[in-house]
Protein backbone atom coordinates (compact mmCIF):
# COMPACT_ATOMS: atom_id res chain seq x y z
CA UNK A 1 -3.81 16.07 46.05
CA UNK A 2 -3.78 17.69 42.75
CA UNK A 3 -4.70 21.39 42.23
CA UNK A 4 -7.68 22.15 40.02
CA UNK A 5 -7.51 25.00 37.74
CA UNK A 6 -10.01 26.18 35.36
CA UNK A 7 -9.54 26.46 31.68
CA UNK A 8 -10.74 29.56 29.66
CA UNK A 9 -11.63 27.98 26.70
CA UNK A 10 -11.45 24.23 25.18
CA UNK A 11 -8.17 22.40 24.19
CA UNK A 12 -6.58 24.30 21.01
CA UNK A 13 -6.63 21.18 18.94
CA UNK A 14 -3.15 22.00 17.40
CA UNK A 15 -0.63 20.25 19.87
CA UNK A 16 2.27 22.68 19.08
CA UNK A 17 0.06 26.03 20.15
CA UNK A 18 -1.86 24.26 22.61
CA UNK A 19 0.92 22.69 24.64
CA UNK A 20 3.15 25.78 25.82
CA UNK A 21 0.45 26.81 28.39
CA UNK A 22 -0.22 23.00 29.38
CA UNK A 23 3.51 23.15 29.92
CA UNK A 24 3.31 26.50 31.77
CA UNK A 25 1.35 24.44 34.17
CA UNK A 26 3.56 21.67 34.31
CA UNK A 27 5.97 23.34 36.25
CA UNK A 28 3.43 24.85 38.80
CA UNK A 29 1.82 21.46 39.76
CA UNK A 30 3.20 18.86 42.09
CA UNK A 31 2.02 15.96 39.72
CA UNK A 32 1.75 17.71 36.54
CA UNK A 33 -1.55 16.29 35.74
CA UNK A 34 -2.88 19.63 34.08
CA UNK A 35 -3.02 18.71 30.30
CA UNK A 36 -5.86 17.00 28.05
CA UNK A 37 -6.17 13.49 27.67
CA UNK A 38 -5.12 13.15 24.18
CA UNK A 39 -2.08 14.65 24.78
CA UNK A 40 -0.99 11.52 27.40
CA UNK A 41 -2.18 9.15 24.69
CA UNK A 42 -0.09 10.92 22.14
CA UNK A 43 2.78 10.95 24.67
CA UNK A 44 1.95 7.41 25.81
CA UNK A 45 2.20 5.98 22.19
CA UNK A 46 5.46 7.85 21.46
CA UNK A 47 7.23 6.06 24.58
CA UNK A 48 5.93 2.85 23.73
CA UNK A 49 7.62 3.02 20.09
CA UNK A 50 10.55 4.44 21.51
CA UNK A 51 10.70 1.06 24.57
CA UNK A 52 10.34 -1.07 21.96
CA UNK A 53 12.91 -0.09 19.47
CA UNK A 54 15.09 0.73 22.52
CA UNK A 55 15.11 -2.77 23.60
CA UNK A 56 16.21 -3.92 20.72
CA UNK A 57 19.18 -1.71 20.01
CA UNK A 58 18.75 1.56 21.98
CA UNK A 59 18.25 5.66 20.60
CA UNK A 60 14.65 5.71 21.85
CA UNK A 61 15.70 8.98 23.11
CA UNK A 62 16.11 10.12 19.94
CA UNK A 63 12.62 9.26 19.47
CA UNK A 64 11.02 10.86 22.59
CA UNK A 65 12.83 13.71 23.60
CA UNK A 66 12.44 15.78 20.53
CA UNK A 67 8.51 15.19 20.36
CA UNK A 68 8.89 16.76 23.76
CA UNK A 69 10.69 19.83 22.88
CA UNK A 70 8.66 19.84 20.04
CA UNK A 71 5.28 20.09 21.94
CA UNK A 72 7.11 22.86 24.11
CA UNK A 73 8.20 21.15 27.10
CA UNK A 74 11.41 23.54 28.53
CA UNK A 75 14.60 21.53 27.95
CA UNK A 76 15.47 20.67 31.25
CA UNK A 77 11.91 19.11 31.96
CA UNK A 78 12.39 17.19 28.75
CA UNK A 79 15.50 15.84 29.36
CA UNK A 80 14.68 14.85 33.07
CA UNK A 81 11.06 13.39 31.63
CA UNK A 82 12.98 11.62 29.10
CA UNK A 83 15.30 10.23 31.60
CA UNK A 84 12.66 8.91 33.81
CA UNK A 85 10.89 7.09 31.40
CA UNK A 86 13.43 5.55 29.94
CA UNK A 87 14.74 3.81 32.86
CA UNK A 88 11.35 2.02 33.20
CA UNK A 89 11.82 0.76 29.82
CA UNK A 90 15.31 0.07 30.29
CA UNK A 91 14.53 -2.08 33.47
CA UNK A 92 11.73 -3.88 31.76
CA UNK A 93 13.79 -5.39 29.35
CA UNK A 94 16.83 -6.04 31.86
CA UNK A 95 14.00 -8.26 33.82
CA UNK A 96 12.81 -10.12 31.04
CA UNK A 97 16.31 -10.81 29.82
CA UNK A 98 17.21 -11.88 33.34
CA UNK A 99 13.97 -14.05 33.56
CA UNK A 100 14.98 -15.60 29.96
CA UNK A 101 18.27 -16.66 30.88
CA UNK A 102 20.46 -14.14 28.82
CA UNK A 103 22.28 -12.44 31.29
CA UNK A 104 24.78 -14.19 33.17
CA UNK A 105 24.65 -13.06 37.42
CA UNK A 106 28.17 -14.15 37.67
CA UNK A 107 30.46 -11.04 37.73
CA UNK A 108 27.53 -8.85 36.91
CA UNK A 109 27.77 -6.94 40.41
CA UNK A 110 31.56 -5.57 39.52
CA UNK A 111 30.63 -4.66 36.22
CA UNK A 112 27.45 -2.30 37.74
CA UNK A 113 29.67 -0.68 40.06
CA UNK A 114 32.22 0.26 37.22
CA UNK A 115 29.42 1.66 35.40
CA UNK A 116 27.91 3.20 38.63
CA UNK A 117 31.36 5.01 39.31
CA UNK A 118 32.24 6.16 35.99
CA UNK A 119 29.01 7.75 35.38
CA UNK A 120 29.51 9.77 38.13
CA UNK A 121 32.73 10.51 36.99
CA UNK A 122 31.44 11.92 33.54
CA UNK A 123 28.73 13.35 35.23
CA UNK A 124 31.00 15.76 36.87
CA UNK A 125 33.53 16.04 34.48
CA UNK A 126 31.11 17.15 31.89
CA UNK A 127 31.08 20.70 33.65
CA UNK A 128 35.07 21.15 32.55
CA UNK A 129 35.00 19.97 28.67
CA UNK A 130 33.77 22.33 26.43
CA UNK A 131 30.51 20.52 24.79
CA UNK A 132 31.26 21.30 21.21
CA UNK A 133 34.31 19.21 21.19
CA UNK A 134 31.92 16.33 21.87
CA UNK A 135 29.38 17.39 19.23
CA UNK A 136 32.52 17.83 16.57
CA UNK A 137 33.65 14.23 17.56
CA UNK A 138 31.03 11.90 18.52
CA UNK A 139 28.68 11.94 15.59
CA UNK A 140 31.81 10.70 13.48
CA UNK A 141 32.75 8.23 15.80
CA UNK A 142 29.21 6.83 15.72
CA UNK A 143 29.70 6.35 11.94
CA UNK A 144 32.47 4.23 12.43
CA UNK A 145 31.07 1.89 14.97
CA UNK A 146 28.34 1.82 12.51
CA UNK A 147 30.36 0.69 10.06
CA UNK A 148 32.16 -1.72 12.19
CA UNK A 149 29.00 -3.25 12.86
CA UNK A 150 27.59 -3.81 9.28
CA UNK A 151 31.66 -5.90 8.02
CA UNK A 152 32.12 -7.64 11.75
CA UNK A 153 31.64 -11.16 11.61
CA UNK A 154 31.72 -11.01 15.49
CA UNK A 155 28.05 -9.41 15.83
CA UNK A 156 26.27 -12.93 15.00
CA UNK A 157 24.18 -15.83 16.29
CA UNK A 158 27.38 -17.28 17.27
CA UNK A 159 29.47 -17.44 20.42
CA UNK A 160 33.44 -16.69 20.30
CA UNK A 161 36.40 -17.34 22.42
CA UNK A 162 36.63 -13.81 24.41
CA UNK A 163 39.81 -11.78 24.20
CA UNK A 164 38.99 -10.27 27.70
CA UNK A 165 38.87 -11.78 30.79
CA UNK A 166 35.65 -9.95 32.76
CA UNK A 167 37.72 -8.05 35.41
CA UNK A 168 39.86 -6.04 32.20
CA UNK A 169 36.72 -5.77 30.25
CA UNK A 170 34.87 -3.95 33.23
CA UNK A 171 38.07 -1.94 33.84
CA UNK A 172 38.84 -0.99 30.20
CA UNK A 173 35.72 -1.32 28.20
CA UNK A 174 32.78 -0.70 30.92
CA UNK A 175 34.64 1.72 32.88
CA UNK A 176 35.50 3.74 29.77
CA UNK A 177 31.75 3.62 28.06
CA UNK A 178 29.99 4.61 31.26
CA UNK A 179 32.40 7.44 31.55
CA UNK A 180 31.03 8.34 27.79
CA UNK A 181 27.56 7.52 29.14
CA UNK A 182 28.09 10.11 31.83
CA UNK A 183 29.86 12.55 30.01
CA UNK A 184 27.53 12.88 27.18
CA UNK A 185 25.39 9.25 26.18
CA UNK A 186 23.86 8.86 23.02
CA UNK A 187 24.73 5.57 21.32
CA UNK A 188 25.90 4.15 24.17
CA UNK A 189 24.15 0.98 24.06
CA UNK A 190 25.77 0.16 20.63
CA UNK A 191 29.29 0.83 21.88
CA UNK A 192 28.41 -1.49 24.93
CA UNK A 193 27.03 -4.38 22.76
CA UNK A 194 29.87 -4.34 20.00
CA UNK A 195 31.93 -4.06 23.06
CA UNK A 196 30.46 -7.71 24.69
CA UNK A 197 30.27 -8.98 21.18
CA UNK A 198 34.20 -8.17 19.99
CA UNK A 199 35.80 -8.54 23.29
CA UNK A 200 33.92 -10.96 25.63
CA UNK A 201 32.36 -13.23 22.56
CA UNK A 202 28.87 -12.99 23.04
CA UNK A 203 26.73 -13.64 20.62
CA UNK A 204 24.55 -10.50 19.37
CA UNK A 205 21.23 -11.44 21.23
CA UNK A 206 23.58 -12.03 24.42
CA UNK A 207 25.80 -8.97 24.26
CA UNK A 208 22.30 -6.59 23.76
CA UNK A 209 21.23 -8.50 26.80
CA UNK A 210 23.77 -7.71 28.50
CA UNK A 211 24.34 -4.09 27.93
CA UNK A 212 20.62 -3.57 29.73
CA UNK A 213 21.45 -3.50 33.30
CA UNK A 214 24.75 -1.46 32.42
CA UNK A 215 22.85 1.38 30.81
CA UNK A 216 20.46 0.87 33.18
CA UNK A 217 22.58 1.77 36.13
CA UNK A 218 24.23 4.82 33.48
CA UNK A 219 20.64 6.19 33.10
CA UNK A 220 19.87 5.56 37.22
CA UNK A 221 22.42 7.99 38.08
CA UNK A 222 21.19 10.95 35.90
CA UNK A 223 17.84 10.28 36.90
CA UNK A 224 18.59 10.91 40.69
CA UNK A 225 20.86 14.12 39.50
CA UNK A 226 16.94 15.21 37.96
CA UNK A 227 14.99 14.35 40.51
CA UNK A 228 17.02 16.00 43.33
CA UNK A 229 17.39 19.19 40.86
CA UNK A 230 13.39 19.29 40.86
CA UNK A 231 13.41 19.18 36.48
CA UNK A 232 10.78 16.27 36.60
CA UNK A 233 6.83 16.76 35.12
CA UNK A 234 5.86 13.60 37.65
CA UNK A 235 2.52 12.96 35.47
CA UNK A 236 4.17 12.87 32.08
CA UNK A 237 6.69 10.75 33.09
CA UNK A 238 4.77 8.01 35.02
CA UNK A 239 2.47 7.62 31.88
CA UNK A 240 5.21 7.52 29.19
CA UNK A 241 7.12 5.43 31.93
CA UNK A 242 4.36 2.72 32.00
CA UNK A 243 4.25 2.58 28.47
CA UNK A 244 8.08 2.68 27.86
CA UNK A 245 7.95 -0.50 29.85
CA UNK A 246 5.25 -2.36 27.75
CA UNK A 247 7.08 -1.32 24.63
CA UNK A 248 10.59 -2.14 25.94
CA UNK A 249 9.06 -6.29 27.17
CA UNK A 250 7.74 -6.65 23.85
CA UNK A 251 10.83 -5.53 21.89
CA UNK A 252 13.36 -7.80 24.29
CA UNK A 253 11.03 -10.78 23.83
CA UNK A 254 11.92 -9.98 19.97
CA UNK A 255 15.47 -9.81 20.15
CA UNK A 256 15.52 -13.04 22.26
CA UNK A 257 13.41 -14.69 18.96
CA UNK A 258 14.63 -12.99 15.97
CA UNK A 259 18.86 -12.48 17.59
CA UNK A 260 21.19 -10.82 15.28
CA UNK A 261 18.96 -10.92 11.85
CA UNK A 262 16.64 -8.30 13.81
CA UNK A 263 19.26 -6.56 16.05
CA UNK A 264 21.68 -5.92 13.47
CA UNK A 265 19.98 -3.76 10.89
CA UNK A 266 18.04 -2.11 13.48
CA UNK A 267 21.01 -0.83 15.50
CA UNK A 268 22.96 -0.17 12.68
CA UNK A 269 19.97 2.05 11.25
CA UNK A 270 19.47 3.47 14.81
CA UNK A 271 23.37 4.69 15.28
CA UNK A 272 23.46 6.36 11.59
CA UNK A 273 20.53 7.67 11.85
CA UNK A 274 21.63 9.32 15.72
CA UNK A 275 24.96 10.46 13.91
CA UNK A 276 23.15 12.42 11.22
CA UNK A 277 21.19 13.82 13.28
CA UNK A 278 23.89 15.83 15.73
CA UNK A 279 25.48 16.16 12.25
CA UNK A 280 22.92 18.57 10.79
CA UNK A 281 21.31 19.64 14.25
CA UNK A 282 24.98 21.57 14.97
């Protein structure tokens, strides 16, 4: 049952001064529900953009979780929010993939597991490496798999003989990018789908299918760390969760249409534009 409390005045119409007591609230109620209306539908819409470009080549995190600090939400509440939501969108276009044909069940099982284990891995091992390293690092690294990306013939309509077999590519590649994915994350769907594309042969529609259930299972794990630490608003996330996953069925049922002439550019676009961003945020 939610709590009822009574305002003192009407809703400041300016979101930025009228959200830090709506977020005061936020973490006082079970559910979270104490906020105006047009705030959801704000929230709501943002989610939705951010499940549909997601499903097409990731960063909708990028997207969501700085409108939420933004508005005033404390970090840790953002990021677990965040989480939460995007797992729903995540899962919405793994199912539609699945129902489509684009992901192959054989071998799939071993490959979750990998990613289940090493997440856990860089979960933990996150505590002992000293975060600016990562911040130095990754954004450059990003550029370069950008790059990669825009001159690799591999990321195409087309199909190619794999230079993996599946059991070294879930022990070298998928063990090693959900380890990343744990550790720290962002642009972790790109390094997944070059990764099926380059190594395994996959064409690009195929390989961004693919990466789905593995980031997926990457995000799973974080989202049970936030739950269990009690860092999730309950409301917000169920209604930016329903939209994530109308955004996120939309945007797969894209990629399967349009294949690499849409998922290109937009994930190249997507990783730069993630790089530049912990660029000049440092």
């Amino acid at each position: 049952m939610i709590r009822q409390q009574t305002r003192k005045s009407a809703p400041d119409l300016n979101l930025k001064t009228a959200l830090p007591d709506v977020c005061e609230s936020w973490t006082d109620v079970d559910w979270g529900l104490d906020f105006p209306l047009w705030v959801s539908l704000f929230l709501a819409a943002i989610a939705f953009l951010a499940g549909f470009i997601s499903a097409i080549a990731g960063g909708g995190g990028m997207i969501v979780l700085p409108v939420l600090l933004w508005l005033g939400v404390p970090p840790l509440n953002a990021l677990a929010t965040n989480k939460f939501q995007s797992v729903f969108g995540t899962l919405s276009s793994t199912i539609n993939f699945f129902r489509k044909g684009q992901i192959e069940r054989e071998g799939l099982m071993g490959g979750l597991v990998c990613a289940f284990v090493a997440a856990i891995l860089g979960s933990i091992l996150v505590q002992l490496i000293p975060s600016q390293w990562l911040s130095a690092v990754i954004p450059y690294l990003l550029l370069l798999l950008a790059a990669y990306m825009l001159f690799s013939p591999s990321l195409s309509d087309e199909d190619r003989p794999a230079k993996l077999s599946k059991p070294l590519f879930n022990g070298l590649c998928i063990n090693g990018i959900s380890f990343y994915g744990g550790v720290f994350g962002p642009g972790i769907g790109s390094f997944f789908a070059v990764a099926f594309a380059s190594l395994r042969g996959y064409n690009l529609r195929k390989a961004t299918a693919h990466t789905k259930p593995l980031v997926l299972t990457v995000n799973m794990t974080s989202m049970i760390v936030f739950i269990f630490a009690g860092q999730m608003l309950w409301g917000l996330a169920i209604i930016m969760a329903v939209a994530q996953f109308i955004g996120a069925r939309l945007g797969s049922n894209l990629v399967i249409s349009k294949g690499a002439a849409l998922i290109k550019p937009v994930m190249i676009a997507i990783t730069v534009l993630l790089a530049l961003r912990m660029i000049f945020s440092a």
